[in-house]
N, C-alpha and C. Protein backbone atom coordinates (compact mmCIF):
# COMPACT_ATOMS: atom_id res chain seq x y z
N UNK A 1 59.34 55.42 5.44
CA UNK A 1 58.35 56.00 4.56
C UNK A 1 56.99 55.93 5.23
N UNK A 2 55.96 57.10 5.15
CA UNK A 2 55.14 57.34 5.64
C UNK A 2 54.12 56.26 4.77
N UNK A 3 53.20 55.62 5.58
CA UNK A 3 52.05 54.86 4.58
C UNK A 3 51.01 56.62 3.98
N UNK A 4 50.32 55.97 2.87
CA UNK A 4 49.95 57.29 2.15
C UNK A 4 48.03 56.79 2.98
N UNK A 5 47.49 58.18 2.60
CA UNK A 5 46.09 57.80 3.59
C UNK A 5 45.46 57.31 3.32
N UNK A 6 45.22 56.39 1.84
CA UNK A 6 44.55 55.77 1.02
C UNK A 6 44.83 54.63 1.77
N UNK A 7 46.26 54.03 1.71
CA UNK A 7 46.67 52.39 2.63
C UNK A 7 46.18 52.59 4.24
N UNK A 8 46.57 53.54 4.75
CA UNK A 8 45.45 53.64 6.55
C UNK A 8 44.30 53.46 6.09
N UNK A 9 43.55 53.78 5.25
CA UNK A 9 42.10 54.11 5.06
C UNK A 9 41.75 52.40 4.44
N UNK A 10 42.34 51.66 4.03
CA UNK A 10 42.22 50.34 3.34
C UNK A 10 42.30 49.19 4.36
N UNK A 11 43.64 49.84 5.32
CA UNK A 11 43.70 49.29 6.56
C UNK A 11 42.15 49.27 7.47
N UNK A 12 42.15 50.14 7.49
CA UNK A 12 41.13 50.81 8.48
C UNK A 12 39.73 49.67 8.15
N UNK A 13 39.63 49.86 6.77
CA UNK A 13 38.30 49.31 6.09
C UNK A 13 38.23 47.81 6.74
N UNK A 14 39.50 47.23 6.15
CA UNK A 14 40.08 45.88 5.88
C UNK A 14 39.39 45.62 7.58
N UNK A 15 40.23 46.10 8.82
CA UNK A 15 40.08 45.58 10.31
C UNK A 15 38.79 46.06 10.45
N UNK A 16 37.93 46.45 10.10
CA UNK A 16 36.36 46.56 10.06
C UNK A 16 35.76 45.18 9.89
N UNK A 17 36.34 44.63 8.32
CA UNK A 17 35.51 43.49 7.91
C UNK A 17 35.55 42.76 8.79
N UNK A 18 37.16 42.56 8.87
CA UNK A 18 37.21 41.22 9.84
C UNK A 18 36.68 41.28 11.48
N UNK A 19 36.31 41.91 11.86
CA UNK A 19 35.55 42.42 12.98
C UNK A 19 34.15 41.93 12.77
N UNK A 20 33.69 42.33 11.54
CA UNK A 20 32.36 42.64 11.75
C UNK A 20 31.78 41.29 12.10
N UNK A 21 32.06 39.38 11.39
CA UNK A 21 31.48 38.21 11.53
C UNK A 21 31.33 38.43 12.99
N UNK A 22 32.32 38.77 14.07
CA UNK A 22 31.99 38.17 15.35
C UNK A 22 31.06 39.22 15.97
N UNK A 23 31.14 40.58 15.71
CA UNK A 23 30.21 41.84 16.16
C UNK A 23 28.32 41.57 15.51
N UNK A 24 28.51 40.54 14.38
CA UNK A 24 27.27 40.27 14.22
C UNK A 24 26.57 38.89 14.92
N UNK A 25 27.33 37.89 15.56
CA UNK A 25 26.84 37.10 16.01
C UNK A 25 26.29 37.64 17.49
N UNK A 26 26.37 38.45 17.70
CA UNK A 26 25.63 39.39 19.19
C UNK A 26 24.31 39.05 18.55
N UNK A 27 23.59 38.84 17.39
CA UNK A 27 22.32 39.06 16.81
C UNK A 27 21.55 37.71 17.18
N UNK A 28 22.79 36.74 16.98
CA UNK A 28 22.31 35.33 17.07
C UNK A 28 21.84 35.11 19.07
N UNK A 29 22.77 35.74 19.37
CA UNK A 29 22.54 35.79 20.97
C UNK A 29 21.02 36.42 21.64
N UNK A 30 20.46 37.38 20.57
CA UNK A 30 19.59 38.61 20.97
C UNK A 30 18.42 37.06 20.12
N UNK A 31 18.08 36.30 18.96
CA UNK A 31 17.24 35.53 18.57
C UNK A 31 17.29 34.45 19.62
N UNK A 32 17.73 33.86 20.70
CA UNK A 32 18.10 33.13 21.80
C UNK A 32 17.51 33.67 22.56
N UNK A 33 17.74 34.49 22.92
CA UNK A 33 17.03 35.64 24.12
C UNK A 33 15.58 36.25 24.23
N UNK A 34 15.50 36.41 22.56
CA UNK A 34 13.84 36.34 22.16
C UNK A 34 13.16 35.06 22.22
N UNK A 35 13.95 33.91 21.85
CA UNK A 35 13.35 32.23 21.63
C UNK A 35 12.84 31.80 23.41
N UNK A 36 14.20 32.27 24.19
CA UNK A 36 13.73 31.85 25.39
C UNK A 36 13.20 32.58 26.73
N UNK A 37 13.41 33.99 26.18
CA UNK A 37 13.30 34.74 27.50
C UNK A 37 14.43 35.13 27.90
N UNK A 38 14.58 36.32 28.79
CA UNK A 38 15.87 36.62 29.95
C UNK A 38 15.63 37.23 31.17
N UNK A 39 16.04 37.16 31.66
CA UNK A 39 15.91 37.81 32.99
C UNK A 39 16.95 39.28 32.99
N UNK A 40 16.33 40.54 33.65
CA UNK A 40 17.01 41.33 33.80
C UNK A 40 17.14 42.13 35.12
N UNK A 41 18.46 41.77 35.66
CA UNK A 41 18.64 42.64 37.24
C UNK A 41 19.23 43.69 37.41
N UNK A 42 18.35 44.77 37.39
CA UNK A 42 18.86 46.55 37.84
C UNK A 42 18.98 46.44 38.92
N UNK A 43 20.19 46.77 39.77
CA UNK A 43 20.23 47.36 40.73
C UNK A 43 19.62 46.48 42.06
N UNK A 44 19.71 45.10 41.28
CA UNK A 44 18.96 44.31 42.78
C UNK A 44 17.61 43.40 42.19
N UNK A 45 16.84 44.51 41.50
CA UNK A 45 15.49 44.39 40.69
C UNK A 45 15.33 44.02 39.68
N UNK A 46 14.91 42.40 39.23
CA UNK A 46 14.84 41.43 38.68
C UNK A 46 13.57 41.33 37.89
N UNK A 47 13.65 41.72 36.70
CA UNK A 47 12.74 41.74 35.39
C UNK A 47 12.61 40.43 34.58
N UNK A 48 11.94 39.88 34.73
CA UNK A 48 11.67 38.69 33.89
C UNK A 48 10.86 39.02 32.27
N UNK A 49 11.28 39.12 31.27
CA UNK A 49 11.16 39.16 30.11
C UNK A 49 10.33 38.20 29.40
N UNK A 50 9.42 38.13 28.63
CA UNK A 50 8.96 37.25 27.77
C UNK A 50 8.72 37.92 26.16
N UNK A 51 9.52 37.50 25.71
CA UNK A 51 9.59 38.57 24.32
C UNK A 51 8.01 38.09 23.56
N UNK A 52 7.21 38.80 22.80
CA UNK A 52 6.31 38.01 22.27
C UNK A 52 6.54 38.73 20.16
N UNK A 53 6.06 37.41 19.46
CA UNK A 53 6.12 38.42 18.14
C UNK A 53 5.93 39.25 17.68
N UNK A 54 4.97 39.82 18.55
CA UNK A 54 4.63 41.48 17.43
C UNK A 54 5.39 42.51 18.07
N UNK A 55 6.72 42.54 18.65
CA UNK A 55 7.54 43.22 19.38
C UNK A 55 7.12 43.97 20.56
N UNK A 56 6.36 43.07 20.99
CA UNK A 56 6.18 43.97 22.73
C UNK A 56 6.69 42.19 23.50
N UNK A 57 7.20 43.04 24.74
CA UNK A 57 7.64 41.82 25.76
C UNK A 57 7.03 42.37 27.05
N UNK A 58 6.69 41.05 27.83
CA UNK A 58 5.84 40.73 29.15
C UNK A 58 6.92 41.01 30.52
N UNK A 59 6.26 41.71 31.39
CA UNK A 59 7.31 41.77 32.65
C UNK A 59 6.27 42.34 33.65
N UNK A 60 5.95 41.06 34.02
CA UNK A 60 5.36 40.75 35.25
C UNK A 60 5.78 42.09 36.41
N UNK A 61 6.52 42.19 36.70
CA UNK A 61 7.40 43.74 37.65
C UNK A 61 7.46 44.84 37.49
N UNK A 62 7.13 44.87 35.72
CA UNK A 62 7.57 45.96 35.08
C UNK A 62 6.50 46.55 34.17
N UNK A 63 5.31 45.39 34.01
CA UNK A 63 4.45 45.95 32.90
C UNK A 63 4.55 45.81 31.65
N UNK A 64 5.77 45.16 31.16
CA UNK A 64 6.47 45.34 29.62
C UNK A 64 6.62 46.46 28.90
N UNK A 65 6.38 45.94 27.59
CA UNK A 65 6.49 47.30 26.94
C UNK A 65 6.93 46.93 25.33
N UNK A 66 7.95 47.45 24.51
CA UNK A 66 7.90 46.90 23.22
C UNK A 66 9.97 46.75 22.83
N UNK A 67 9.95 45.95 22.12
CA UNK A 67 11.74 45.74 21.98
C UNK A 67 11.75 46.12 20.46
N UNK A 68 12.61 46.19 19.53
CA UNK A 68 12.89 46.38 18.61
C UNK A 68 14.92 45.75 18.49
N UNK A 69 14.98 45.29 17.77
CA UNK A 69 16.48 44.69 17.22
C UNK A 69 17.00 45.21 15.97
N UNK A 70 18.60 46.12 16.12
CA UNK A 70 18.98 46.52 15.02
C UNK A 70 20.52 45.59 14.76
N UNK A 71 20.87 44.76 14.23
CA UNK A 71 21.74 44.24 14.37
C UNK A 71 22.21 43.25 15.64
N UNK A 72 22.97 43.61 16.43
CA UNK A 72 23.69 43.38 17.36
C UNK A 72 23.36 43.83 18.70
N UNK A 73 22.49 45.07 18.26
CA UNK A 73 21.67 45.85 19.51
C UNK A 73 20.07 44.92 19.45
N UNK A 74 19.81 45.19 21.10
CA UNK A 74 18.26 44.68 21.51
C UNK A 74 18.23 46.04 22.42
N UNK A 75 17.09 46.80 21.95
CA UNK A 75 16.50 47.66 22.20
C UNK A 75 15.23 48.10 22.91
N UNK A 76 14.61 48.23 24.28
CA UNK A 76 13.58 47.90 25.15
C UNK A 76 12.71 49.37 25.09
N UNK A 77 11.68 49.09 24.98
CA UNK A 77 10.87 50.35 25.19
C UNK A 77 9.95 50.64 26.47
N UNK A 78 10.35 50.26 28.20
CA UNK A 78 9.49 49.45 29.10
C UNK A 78 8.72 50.54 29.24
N UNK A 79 7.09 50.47 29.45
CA UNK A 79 5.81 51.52 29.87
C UNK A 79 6.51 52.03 30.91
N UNK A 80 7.10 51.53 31.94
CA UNK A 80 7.18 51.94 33.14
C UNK A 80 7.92 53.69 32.91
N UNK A 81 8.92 53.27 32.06
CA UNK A 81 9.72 54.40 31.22
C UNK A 81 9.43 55.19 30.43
N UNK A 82 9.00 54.50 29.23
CA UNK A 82 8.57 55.07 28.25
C UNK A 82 9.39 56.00 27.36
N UNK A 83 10.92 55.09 27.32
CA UNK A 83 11.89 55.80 26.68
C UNK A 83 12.94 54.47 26.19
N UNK A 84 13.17 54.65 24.93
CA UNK A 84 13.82 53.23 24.45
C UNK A 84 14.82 53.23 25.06
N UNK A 85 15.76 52.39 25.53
CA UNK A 85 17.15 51.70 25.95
C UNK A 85 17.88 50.79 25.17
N UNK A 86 18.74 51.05 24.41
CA UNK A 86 19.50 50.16 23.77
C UNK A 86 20.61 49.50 24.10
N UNK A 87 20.73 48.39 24.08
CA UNK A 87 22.98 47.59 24.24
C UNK A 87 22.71 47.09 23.61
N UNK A 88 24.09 46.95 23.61
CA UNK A 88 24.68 45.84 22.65
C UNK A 88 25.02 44.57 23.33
N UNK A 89 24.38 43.58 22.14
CA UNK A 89 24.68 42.25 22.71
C UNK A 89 25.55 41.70 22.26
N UNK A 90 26.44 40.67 23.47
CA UNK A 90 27.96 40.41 23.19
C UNK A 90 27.27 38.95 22.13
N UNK A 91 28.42 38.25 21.69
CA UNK A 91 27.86 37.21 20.44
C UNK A 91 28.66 35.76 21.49
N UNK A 92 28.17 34.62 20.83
CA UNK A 92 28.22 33.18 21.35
C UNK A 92 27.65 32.90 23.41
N UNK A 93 26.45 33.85 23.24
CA UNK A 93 25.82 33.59 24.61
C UNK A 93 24.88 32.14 24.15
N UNK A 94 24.69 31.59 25.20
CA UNK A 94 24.02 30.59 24.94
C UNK A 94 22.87 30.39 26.25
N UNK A 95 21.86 29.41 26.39
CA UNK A 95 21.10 29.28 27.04
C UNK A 95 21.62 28.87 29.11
N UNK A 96 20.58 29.75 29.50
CA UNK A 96 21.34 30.01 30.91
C UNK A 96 22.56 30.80 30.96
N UNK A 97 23.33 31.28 29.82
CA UNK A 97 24.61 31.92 30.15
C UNK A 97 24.30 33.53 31.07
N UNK A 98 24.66 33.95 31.59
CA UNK A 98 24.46 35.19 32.47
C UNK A 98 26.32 36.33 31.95
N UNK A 99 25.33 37.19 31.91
CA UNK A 99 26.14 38.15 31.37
C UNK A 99 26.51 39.43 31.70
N UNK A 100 27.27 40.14 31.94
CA UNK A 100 27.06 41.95 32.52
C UNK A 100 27.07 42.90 31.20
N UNK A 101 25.85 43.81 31.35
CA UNK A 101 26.03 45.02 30.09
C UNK A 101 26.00 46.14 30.90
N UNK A 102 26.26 47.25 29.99
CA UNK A 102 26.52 48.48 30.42
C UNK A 102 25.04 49.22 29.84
N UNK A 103 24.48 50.08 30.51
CA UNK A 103 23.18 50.75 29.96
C UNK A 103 23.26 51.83 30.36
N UNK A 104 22.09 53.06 30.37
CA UNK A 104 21.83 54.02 30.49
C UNK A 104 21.23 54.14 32.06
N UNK A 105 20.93 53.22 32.24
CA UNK A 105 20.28 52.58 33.70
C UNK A 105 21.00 52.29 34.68
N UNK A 106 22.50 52.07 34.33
CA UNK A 106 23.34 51.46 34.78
C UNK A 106 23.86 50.09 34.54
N UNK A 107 24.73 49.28 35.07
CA UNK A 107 25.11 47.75 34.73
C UNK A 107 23.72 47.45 35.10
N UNK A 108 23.74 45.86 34.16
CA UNK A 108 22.78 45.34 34.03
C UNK A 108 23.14 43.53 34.03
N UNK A 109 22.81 43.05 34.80
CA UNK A 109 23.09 41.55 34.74
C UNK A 109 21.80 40.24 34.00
N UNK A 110 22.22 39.78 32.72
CA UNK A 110 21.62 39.48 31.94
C UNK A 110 21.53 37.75 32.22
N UNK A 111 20.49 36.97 32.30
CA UNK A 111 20.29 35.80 32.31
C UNK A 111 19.71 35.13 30.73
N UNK A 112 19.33 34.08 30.29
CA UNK A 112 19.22 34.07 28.98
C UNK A 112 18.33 32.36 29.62
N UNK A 113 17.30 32.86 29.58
CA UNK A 113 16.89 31.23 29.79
C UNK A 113 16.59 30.08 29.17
């Protein structure tokens, strides 16, 4: 017997929820990252970050520019660019952990100081 599309669709919902606790602790990783700083290496070229409260962050290399956080995403706006960049941050990073993301920029190797 075929499941009817109401039970896929309940399914569907259901493996959402349980997804979502660990897809939101990426957020807790991105308040870590704002608390301490990160380092970010394009391509060789090593951005040192200093997030500050009124959503702009410091980069000595780069000039800074402004971040914004929607969830799970940390979102960069650098002058140099002048075009936002968003990833997603993976969840249970912790201090010093180093990480690889995928961007618009290309991979990106993430330090968390």
């Amino acid at each position: 017997m075929k499941p009817s599309p109401i039970a896929l669709a309940s399914a569907a919902v259901a493996a959402a929820l349980l997804a979502a606790p660990a897809f939101a602790d990426g957020a807790d990783t991105i308040k870590l990252m704002i608390a301490n700083g990160a380092t970010f290496d394009i391509g060789g070229q090593v951005y040192d970050l200093t997030y500050l409260a009124d959503g702009k962050f410091d980069d000595p290399v780069g000039g800074g520019g402004e971040y914004r956080v929607d969830g799970a995403t940390l979102c960069h706006t650098p002058v140099q660019i002048g075009q936002e960049i968003c990833t997603e941050i993976p969840a249970d990073k912790k201090e010093g952990d180093t990480f690889e993301l995928t961007s618009d920029l290309g991979p990106l190797i993430v330090t968390i100081k």
